[in-house]
C-alpha atoms as a PDB file:
ATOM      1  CA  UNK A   1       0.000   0.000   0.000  1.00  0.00           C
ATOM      2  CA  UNK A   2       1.694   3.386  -0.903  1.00  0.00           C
ATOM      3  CA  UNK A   3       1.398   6.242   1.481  1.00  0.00           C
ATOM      4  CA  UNK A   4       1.651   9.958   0.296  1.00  0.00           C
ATOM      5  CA  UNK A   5       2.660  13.221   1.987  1.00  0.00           C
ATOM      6  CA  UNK A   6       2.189  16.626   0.038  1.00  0.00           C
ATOM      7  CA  UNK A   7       4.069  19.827   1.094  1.00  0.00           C
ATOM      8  CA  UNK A   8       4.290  23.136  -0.713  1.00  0.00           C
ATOM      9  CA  UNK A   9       1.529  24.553  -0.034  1.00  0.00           C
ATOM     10  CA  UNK A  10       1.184  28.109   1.539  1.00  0.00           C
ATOM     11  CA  UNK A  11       0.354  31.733   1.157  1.00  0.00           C
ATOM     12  CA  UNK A  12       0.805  33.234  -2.115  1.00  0.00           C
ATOM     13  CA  UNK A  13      -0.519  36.868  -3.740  1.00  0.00           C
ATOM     14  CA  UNK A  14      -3.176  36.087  -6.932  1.00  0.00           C
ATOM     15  CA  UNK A  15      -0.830  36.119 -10.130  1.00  0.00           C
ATOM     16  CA  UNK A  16       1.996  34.545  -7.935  1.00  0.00           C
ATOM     17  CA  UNK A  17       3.499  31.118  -8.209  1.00  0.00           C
ATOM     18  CA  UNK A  18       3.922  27.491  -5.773  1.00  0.00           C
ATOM     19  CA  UNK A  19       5.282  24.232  -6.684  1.00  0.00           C
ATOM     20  CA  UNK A  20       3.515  20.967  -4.877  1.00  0.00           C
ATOM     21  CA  UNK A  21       5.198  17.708  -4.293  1.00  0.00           C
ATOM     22  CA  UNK A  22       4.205  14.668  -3.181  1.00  0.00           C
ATOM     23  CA  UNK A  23       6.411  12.341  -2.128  1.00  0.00           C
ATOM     24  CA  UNK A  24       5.163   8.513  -2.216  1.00  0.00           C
ATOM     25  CA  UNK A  25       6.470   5.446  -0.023  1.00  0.00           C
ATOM     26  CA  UNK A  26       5.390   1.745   0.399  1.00  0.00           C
ATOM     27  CA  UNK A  27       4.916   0.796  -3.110  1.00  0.00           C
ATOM     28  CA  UNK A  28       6.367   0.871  -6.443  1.00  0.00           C
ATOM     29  CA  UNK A  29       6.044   4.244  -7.263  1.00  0.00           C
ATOM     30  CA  UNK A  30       5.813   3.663 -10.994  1.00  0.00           C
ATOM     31  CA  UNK A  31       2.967   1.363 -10.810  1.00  0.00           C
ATOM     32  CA  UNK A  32       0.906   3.771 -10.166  1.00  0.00           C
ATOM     33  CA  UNK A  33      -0.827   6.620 -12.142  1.00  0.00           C
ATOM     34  CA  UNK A  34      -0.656   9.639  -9.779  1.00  0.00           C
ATOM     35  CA  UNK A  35      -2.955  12.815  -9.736  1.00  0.00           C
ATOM     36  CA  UNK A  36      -4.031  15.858  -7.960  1.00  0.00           C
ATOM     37  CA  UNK A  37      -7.233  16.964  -6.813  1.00  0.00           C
ATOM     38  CA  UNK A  38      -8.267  20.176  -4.116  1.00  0.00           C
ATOM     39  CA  UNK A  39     -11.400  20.820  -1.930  1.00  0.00           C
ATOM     40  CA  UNK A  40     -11.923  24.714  -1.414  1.00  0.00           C
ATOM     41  CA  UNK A  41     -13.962  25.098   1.479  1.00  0.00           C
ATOM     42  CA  UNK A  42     -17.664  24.688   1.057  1.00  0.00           C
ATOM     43  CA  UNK A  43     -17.431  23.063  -1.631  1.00  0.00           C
ATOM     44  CA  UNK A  44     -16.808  19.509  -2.889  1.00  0.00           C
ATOM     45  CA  UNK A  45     -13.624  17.492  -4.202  1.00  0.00           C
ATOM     46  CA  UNK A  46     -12.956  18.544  -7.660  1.00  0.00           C
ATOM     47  CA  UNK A  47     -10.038  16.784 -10.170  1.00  0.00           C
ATOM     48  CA  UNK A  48      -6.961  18.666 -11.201  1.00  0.00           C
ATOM     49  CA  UNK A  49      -4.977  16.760 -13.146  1.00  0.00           C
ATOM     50  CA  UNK A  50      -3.614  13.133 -12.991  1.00  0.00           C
ATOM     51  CA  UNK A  51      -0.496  11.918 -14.630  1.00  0.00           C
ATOM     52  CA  UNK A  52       0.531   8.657 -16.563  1.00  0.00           C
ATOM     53  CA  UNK A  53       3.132   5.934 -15.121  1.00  0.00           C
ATOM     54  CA  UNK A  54       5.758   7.040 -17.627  1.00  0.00           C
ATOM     55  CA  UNK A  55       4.697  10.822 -17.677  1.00  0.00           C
ATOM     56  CA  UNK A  56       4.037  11.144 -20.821  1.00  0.00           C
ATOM     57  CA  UNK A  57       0.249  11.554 -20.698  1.00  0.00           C
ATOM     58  CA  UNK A  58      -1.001  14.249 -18.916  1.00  0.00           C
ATOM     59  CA  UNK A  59      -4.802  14.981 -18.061  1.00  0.00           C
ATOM     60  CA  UNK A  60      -5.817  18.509 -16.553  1.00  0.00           C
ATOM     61  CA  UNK A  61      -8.751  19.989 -15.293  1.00  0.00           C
ATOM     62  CA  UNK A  62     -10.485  22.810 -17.699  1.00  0.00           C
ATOM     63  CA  UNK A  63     -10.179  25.260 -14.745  1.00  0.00           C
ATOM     64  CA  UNK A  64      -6.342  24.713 -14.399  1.00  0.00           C
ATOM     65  CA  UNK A  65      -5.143  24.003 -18.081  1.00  0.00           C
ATOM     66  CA  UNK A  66      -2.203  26.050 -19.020  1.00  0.00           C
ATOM     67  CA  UNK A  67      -1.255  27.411 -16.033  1.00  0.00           C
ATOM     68  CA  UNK A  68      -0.775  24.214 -13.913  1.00  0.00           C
ATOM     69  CA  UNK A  69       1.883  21.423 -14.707  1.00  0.00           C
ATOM     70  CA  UNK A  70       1.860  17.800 -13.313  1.00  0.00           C
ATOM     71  CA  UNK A  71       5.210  15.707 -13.643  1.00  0.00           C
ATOM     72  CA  UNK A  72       6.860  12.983 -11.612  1.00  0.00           C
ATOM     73  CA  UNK A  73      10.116  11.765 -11.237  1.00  0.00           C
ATOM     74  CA  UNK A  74      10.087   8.055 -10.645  1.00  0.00           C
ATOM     75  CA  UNK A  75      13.510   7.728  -9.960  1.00  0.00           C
ATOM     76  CA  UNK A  76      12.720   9.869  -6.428  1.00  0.00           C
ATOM     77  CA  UNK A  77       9.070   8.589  -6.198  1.00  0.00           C
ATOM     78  CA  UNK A  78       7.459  11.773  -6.262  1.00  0.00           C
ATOM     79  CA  UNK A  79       4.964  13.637  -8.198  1.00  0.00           C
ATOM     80  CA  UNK A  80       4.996  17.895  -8.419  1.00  0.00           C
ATOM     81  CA  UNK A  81       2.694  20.352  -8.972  1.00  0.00           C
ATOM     82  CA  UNK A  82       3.656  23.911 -10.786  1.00  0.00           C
ATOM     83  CA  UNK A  83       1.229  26.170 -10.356  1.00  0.00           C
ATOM     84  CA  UNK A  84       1.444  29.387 -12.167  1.00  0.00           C
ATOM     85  CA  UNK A  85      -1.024  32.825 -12.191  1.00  0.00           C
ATOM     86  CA  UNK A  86      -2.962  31.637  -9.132  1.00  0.00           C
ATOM     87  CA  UNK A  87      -5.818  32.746  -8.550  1.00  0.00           C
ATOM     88  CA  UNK A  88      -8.325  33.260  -5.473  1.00  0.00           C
ATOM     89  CA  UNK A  89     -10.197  30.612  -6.851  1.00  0.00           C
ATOM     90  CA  UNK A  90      -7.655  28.238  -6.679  1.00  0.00           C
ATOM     91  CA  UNK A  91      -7.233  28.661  -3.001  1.00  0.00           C
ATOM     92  CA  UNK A  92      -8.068  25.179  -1.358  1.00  0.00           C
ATOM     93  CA  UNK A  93      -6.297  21.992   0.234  1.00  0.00           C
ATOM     94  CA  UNK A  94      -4.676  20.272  -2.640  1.00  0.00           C
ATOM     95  CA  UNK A  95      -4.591  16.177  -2.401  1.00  0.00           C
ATOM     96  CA  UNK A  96      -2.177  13.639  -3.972  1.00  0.00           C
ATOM     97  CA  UNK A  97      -3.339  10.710  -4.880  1.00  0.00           C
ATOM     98  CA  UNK A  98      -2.692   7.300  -6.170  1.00  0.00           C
ATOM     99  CA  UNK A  99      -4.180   4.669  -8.756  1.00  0.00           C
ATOM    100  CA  UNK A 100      -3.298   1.326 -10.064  1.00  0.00           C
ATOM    101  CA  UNK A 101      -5.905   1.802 -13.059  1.00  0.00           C
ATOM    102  CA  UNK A 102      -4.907   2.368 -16.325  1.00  0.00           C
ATOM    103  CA  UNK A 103      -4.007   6.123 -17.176  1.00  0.00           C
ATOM    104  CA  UNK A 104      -6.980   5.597 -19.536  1.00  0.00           C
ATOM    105  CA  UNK A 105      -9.328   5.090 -17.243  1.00  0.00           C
ATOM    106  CA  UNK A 106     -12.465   7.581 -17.072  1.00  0.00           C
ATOM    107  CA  UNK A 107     -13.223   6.833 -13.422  1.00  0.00           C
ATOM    108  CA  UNK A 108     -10.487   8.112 -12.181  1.00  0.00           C
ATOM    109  CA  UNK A 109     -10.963  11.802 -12.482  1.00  0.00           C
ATOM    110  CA  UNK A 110     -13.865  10.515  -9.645  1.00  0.00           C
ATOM    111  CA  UNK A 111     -11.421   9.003  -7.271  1.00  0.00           C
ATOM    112  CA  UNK A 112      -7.915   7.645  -6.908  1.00  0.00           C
ATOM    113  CA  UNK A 113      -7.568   4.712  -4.281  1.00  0.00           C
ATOM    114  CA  UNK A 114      -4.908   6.496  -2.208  1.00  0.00           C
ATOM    115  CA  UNK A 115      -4.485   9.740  -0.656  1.00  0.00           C
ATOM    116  CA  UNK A 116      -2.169  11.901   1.210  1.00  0.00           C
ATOM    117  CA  UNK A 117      -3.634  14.191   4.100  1.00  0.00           C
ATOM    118  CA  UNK A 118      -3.554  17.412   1.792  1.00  0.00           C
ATOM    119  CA  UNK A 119      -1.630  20.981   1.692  1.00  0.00           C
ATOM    120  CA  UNK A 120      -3.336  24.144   1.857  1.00  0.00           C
ATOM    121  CA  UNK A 121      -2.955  26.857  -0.763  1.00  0.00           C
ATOM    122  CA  UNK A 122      -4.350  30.028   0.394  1.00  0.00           C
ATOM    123  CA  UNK A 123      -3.814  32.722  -2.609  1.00  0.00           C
ATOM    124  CA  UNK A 124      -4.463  36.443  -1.768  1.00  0.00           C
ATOM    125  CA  UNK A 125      -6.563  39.652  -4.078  1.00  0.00           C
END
């Protein structure tokens, strides 16, 4: 079972930049198509993006595309998160997560099967 701790997160003016990472343990790390998602308070889980084993396939979220960037290095089992021209909108707690499926797989942007306990990105007018 993998386990998966975020950091990055913080306070950051609207326009600004933060980089995520997630850093996974207790499996193999490429197995594993790897995404993120973010609650903002209030409101439900949405998708962000999710990432293939290799990297090359990459998935985003309408809301973020072209100003976010997933990748992952598998050689240091960890997935980032660049987030550029943030804005107040994008202020929730941001959640790594984990899936055996296939990168293919529709369901997915529902639900990965594991989770880390989430970083909070608070962006400022």
């Amino acid at each position: 079972q993998v386990q998966l701790v975020e950091s990055g997160g913080g306070l950051v003016q609207a326009g600004g930049s933060l980089r995520l990472s997630c850093a996974a343990s207790g499996g193999t790390f490429s197995n594993y198509i790897m995404g993120w998602f973010r609650q903002a308070p209030g409101k439900e889980r949405e998708f962000v993006v999710h990432i293939s084993r290799s990297g090359g396939g990459t998935n985003y979220a309408d809301s973020v595309k072209g100003r976010f960037t997933i990748s992952r290095d598998n050689a240091k089992n960890t997935v980032y998160l660049q987030m550029n021209i943030l804005k107040r909108e994008d202020r929730a707690v941001y959640y790594c997560a984990a899936d055996p499926r296939p990168y293919g797989s529709s369901s997915v942007r529902d639900g990965m099967d594991y989770w880390g306990k989430g970083t909070l990105v608070t962006v400022s007018s």
